[in-house]
Protein backbone atom coordinates (compact mmCIF):
# COMPACT_ATOMS: atom_id res chain seq x y z
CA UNK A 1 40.43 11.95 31.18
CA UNK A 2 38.57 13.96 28.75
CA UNK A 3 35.52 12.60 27.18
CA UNK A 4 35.07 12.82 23.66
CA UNK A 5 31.48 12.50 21.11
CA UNK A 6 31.71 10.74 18.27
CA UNK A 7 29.71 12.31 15.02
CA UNK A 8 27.07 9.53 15.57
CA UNK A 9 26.36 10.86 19.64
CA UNK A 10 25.97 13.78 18.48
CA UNK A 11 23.71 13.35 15.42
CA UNK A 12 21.57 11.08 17.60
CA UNK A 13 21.35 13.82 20.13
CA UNK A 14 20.27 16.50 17.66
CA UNK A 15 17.79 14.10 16.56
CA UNK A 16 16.57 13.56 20.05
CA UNK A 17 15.79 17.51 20.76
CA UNK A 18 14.00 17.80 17.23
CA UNK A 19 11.80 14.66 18.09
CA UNK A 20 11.47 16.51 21.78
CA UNK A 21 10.77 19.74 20.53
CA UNK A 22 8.41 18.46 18.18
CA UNK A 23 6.83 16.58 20.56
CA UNK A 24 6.34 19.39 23.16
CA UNK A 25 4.98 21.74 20.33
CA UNK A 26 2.49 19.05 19.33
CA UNK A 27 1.39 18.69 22.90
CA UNK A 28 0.96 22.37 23.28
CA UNK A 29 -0.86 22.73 20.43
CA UNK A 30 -3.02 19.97 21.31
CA UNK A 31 -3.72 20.83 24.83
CA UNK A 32 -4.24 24.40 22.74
CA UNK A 33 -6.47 23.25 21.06
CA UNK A 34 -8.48 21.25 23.44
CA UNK A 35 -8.46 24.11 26.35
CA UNK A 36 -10.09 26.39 23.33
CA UNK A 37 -12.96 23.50 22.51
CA UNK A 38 -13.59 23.64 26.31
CA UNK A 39 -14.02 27.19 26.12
CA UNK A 40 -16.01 27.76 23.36
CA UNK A 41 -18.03 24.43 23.55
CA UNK A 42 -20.29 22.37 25.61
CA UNK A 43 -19.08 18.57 24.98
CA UNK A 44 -19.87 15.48 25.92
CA UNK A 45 -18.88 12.08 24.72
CA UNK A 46 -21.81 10.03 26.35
CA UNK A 47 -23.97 10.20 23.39
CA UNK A 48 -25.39 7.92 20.86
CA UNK A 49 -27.39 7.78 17.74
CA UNK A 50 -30.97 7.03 17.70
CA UNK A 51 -33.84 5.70 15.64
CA UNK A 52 -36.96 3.68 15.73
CA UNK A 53 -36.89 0.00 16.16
CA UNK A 54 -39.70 -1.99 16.12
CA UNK A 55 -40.19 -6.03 17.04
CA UNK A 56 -42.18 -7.80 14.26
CA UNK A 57 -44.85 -9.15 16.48
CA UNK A 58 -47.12 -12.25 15.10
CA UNK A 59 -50.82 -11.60 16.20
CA UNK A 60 -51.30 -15.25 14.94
CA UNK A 61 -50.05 -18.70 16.28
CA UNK A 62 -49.12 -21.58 14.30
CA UNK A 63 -46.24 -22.90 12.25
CA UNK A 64 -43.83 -20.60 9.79
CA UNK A 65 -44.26 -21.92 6.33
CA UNK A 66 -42.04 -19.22 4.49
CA UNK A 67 -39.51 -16.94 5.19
CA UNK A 68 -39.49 -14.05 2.86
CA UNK A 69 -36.43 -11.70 4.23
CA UNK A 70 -32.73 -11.83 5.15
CA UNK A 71 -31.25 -9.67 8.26
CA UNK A 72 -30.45 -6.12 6.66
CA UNK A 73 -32.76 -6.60 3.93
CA UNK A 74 -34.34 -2.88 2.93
CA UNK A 75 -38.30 -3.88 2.81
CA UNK A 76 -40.75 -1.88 1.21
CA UNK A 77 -44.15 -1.09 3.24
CA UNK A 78 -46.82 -4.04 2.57
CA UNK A 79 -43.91 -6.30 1.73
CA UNK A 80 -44.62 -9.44 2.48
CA UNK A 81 -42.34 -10.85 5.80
CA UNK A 82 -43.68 -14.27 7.51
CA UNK A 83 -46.14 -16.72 6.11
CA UNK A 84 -48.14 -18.98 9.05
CA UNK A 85 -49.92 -21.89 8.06
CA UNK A 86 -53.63 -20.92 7.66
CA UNK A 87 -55.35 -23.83 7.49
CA UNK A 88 -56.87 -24.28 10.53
CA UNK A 89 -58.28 -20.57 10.69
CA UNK A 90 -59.42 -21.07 7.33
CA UNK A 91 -61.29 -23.68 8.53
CA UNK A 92 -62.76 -21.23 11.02
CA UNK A 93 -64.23 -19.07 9.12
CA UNK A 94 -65.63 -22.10 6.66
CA UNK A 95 -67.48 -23.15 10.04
CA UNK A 96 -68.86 -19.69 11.14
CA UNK A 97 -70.17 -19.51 7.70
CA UNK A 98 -72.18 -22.51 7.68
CA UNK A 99 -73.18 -21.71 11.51
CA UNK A 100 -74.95 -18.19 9.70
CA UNK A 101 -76.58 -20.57 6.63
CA UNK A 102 -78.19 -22.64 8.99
CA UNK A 103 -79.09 -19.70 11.51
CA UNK A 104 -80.42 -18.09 8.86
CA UNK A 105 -82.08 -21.19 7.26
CA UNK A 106 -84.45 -21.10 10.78
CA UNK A 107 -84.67 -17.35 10.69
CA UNK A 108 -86.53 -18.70 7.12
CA UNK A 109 -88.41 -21.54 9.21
CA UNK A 110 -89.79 -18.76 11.55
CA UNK A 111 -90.73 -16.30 9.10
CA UNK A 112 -92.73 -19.01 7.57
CA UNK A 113 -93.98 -20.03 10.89
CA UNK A 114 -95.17 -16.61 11.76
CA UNK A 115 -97.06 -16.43 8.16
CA UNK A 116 -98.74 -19.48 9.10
CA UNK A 117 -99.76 -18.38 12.79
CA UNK A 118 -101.02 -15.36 10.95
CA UNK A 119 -103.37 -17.25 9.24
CA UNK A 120 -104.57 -19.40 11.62
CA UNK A 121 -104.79 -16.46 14.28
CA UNK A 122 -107.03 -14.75 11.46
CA UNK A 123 -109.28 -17.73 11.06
CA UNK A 124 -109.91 -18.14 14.67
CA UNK A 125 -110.65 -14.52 14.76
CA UNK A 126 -113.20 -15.28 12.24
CA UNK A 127 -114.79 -18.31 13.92
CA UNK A 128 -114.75 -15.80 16.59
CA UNK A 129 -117.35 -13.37 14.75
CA UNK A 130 -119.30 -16.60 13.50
CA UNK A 131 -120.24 -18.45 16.77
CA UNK A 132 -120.79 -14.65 18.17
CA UNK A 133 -123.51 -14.57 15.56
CA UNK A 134 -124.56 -17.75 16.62
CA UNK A 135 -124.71 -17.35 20.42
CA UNK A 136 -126.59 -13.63 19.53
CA UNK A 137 -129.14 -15.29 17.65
CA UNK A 138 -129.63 -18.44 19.87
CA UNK A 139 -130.00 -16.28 22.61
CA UNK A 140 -132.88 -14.28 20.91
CA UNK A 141 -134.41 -17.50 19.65
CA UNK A 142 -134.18 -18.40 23.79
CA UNK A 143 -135.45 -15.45 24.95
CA UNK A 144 -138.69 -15.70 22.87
CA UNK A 145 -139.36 -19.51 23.79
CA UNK A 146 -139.15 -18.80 27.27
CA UNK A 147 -141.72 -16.04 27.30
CA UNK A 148 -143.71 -18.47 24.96
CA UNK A 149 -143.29 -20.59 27.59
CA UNK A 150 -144.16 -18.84 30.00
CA UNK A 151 -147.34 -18.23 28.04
CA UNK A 152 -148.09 -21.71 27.61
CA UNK A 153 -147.46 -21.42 23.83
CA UNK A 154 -143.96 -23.60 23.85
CA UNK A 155 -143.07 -26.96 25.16
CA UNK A 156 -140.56 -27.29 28.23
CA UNK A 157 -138.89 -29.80 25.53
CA UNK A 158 -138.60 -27.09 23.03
CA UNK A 159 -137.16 -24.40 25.59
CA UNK A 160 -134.97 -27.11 26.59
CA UNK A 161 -133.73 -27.92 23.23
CA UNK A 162 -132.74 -23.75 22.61
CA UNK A 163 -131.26 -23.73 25.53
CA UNK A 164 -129.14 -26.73 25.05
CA UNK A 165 -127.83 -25.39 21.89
CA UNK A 166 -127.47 -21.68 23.55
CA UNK A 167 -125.15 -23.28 25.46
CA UNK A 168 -123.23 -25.56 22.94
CA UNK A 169 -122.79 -22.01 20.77
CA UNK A 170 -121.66 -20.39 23.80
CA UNK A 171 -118.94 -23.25 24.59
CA UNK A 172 -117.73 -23.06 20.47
CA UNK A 173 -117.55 -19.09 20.97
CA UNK A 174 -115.40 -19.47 23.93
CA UNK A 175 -113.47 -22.31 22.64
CA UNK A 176 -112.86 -20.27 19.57
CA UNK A 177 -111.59 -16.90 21.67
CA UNK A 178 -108.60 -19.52 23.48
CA UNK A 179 -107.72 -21.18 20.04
CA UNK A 180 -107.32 -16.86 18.70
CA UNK A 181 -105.16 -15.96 21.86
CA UNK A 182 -103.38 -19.21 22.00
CA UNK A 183 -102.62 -18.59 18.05
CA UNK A 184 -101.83 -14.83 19.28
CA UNK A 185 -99.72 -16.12 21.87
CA UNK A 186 -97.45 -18.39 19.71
CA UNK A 187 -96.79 -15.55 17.05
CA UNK A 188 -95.31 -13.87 20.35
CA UNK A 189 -93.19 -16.84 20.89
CA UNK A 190 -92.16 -17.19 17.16
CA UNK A 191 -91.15 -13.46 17.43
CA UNK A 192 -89.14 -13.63 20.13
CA UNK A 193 -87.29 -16.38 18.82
CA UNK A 194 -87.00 -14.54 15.76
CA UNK A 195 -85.22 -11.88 17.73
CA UNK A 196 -82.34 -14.51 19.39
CA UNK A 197 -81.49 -15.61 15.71
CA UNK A 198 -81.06 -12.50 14.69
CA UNK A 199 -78.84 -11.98 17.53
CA UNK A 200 -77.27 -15.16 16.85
CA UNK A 201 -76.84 -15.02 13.48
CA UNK A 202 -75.40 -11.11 14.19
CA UNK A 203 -72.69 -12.73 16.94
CA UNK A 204 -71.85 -15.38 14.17
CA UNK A 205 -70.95 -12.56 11.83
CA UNK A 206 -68.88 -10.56 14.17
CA UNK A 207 -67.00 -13.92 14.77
CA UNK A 208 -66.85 -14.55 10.76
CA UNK A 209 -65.64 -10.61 10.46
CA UNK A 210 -63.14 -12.00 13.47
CA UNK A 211 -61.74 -15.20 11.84
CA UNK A 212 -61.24 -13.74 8.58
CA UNK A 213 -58.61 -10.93 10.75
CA UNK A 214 -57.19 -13.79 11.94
CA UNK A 215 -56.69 -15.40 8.34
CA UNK A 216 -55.34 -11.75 7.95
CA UNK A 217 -52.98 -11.94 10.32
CA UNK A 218 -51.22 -15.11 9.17
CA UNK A 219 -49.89 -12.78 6.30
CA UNK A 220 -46.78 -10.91 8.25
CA UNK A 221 -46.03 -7.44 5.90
CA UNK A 222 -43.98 -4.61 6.62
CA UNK A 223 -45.89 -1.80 8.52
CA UNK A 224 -43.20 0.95 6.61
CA UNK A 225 -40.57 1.38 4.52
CA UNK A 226 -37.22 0.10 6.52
CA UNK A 227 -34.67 -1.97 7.48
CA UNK A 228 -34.64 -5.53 8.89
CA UNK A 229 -32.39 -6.10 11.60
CA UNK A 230 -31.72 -9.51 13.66
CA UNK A 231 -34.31 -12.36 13.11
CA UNK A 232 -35.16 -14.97 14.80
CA UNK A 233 -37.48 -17.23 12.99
CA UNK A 234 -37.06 -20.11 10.51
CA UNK A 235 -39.46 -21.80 8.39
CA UNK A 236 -40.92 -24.84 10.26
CA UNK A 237 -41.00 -22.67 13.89
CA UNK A 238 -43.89 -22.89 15.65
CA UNK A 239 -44.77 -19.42 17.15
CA UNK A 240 -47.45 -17.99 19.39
CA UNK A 241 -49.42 -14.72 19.70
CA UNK A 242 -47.17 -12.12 20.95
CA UNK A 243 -43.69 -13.48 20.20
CA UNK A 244 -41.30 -11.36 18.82
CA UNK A 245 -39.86 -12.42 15.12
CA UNK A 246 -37.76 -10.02 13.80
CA UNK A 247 -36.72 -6.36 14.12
CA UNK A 248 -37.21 -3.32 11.64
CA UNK A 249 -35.65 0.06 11.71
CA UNK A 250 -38.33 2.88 10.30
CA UNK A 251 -36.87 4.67 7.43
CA UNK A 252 -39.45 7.23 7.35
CA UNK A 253 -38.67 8.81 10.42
CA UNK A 254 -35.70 11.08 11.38
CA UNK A 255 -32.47 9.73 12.86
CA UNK A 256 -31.53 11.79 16.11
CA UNK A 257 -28.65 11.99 19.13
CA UNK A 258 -29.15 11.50 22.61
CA UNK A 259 -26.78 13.16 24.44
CA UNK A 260 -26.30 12.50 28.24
CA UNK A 261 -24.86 16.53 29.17
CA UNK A 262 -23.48 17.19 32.74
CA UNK A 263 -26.50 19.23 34.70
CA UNK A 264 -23.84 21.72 34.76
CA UNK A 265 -23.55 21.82 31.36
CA UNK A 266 -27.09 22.82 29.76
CA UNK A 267 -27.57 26.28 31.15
CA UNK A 268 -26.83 27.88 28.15
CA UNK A 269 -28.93 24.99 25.85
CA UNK A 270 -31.86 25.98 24.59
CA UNK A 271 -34.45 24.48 21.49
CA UNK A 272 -33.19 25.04 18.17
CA UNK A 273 -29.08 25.86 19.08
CA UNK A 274 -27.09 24.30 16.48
CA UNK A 275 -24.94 21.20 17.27
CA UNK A 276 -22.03 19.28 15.44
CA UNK A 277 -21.04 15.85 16.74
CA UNK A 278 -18.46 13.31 15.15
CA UNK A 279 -19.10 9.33 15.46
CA UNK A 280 -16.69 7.31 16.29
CA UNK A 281 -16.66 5.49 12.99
CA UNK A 282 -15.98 8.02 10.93
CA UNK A 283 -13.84 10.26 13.56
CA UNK A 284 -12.74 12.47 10.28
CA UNK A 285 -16.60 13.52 9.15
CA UNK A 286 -18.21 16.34 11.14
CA UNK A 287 -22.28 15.83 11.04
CA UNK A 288 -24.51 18.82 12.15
CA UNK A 289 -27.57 18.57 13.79
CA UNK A 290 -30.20 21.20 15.98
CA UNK A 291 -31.05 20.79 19.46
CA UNK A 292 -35.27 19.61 19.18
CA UNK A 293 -35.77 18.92 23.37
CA UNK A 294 -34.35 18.92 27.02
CA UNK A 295 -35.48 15.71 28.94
CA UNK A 296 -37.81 17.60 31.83
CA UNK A 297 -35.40 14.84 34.24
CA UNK A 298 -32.26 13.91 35.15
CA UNK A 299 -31.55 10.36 33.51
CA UNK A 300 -31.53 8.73 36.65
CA UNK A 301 -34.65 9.83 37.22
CA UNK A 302 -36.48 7.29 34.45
CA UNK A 303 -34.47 4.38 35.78
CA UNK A 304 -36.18 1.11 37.41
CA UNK A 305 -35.04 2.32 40.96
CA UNK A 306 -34.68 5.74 41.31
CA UNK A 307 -32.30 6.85 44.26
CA UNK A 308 -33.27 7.96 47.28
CA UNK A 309 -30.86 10.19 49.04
CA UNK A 310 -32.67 10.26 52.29
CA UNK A 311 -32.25 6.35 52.92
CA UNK A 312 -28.66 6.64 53.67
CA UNK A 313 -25.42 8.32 53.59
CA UNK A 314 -25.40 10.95 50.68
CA UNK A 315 -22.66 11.25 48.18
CA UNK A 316 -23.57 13.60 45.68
CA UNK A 317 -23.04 12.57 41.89
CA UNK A 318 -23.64 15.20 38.94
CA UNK A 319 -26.69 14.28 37.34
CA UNK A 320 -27.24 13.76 33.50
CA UNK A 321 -29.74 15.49 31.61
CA UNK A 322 -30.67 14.14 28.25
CA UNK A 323 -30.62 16.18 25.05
CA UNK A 324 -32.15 15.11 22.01
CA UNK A 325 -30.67 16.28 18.72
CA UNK A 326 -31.90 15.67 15.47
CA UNK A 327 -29.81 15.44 12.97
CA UNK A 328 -29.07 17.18 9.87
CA UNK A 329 -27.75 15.71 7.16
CA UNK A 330 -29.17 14.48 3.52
CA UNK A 331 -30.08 10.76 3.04
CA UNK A 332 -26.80 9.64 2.05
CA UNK A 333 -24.97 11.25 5.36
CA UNK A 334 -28.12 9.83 7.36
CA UNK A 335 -27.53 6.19 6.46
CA UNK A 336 -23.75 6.11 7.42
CA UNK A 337 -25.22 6.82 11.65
CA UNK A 338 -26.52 3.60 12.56
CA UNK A 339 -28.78 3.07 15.67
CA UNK A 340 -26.57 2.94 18.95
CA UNK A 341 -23.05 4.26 17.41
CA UNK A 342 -21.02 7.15 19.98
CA UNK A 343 -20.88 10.25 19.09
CA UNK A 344 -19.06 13.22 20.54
CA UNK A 345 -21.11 16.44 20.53
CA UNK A 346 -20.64 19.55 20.63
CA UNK A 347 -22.98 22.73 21.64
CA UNK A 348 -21.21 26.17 21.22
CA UNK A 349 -21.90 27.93 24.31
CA UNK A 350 -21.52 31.68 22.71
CA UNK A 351 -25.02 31.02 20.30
CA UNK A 352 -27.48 33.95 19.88
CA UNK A 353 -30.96 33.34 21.21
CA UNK A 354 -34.66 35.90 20.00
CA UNK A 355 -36.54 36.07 22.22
């Protein structure tokens, strides 16, 4: 029996080979397409966008008393971020400061001291000179009752008498030359100590200079102008040297794209070829950018635990060299990349080197 189409087979079946047909010329057209990006291009989809992020370290401990951002806040540079209680380094400093008063208060006492040892160091220089005078003439008067003495002209009594005072001047004259070099030797001592508060009171002002840095450093500002990313504070925290608050992205430095090329890929790279990559968030805006460095190792190379293909059995994997790309684009293109989006890029292979 003869099978027979109805109009509706066969207007389903024409519409069947159009939506075939189309389909097979879109796929050709495509794959077109794609072989002729492979040919003229070096691409790679293993790329991301770049940018400097910095932790917002505290270089003081204590407890947060103000918050002055919200996450993706633009900050200007010297804007103020974190306040820490101050009170106890303020204290600090209050103490170092009366430490130098009263350092320098005895650096006073000595000076005065010294003046005073001056003095009396003088006057037993003086009473040096005087009983010198004395024992000089006592010895003459000495000298001239013993000979009249001897000539019969003197008393032993009288001779005895100069002589006893001869000796009493000669006792004062030494007596006076230990008080002048014990008076000598305590302005040595004075000056010497005189020389450890100066030290002192010089430590205690590096420590004031010191605490005041760390009053400083209570006060949190922005080192640039940027971007503040995830935080992790809240007023009432208590924090310690070295912990890690916050995070800000540096507008004042260039964006750029890492891209993770094939090592059989970059033969043809070189510094300044011209690049266009697409992100994946805005697959319908082309970006261009210029090719700034080749990482002088393979990717793998910079890890933790390099491999080593002489411990075992090798199984070779093509390596990835990274390519840094900065990217060109005016302010307004620049802030629509954000740090870590994919990219696909692409490096014309066909590009005209000097040189």
């Amino acid at each position: 029996m003869k099978k027979k189409y109805t109009v509706t087979d066969r207007i389903i079946t024409r519409i069947t080979g159009w939506i075939a047909g189309i389909t097979i010329v879109a796929l050709a057209i495509w794959g077109g397409y794609t072989l002729w990006e492979y040919r003229e291009y070096e691409l790679t989809n293993d790329a991301q966008v770049q940018e400097y992020v910095n932790p917002v370290i505290s270089r003081a401990g204590g407890f947060i008393v103000a918050v002055k951002f919200e996450e993706n806040q633009n900050v200007k540079k010297g804007d103020t971020l974190l306040l820490i209680d101050d009170r106890e380094y303020t204290l600090q400093v209050a103490q170092t400061e009366a430490a130098i008063q009263k350092a320098e208060a005895q650096l006073q006492v000595l000076e005065s001291n010294t003046v005073t040892l001056g003095k009396s160091a003088s006057s037993a220089k003086a009473q040096i000179n005087a009983n010198a005078a004395r024992v000089w003439k006592q010895q003459l008067d000495f000298d001239r009752y013993s000979q009249l003495y001897k000539e019969e002209s003197a008393t032993k009594q009288k001779l005895e008498d100069i002589q006893a005072a001869l000796d009493v001047n000669k006792s004062e004259y030494e007596t006076a030359n230990e008080n002048y070099k014990a008076a000598e030797s305590k302005i040595g001592d004075v000056v010497a100590e005189k020389a450890v508060v100066k030290a002192e009171i010089a430590r205690l002002k590096a420590l004031l200079d010191r605490n005041k840095l760390d009053v400083s450093y209570t006060v949190i500002t922005a080192s640039y102008d940027g971007r503040m990313g995830r935080r992790t504070v809240e007023v009432g925290q208590m924090i310690n040297v070295g912990e890690v608050l916050a995070y800000i992205v540096n507008n004042e430095t260039d964006k750029w794209v890492v891209a993770n090329y094939k090592e059989t890929q970059i033969a043809g790279m070189h510094i300044g070829d011209t690049v266009k990559f697409t992100a994946d968030a805005y697959p319908d805006r082309e970006f261009k950018g210029t090719i700034i460095s080749l990482s002088p190792a393979t990717g793998s190379s910079f890890s933790l635990l390099p491999p080593d293909n002489s411990t075992g059995n090798y199984v070779k994997i093509v390596q990835r060299v990274p390519v840094r790309i900065r990217v060109d684009a005016d302010k307004q293109q620049r802030s629509l990349l954000k740090v870590g989006m994919n990219v696909n890029v692409y490096v014309h292979k066909n590009q005209q080197h000097n040189g």
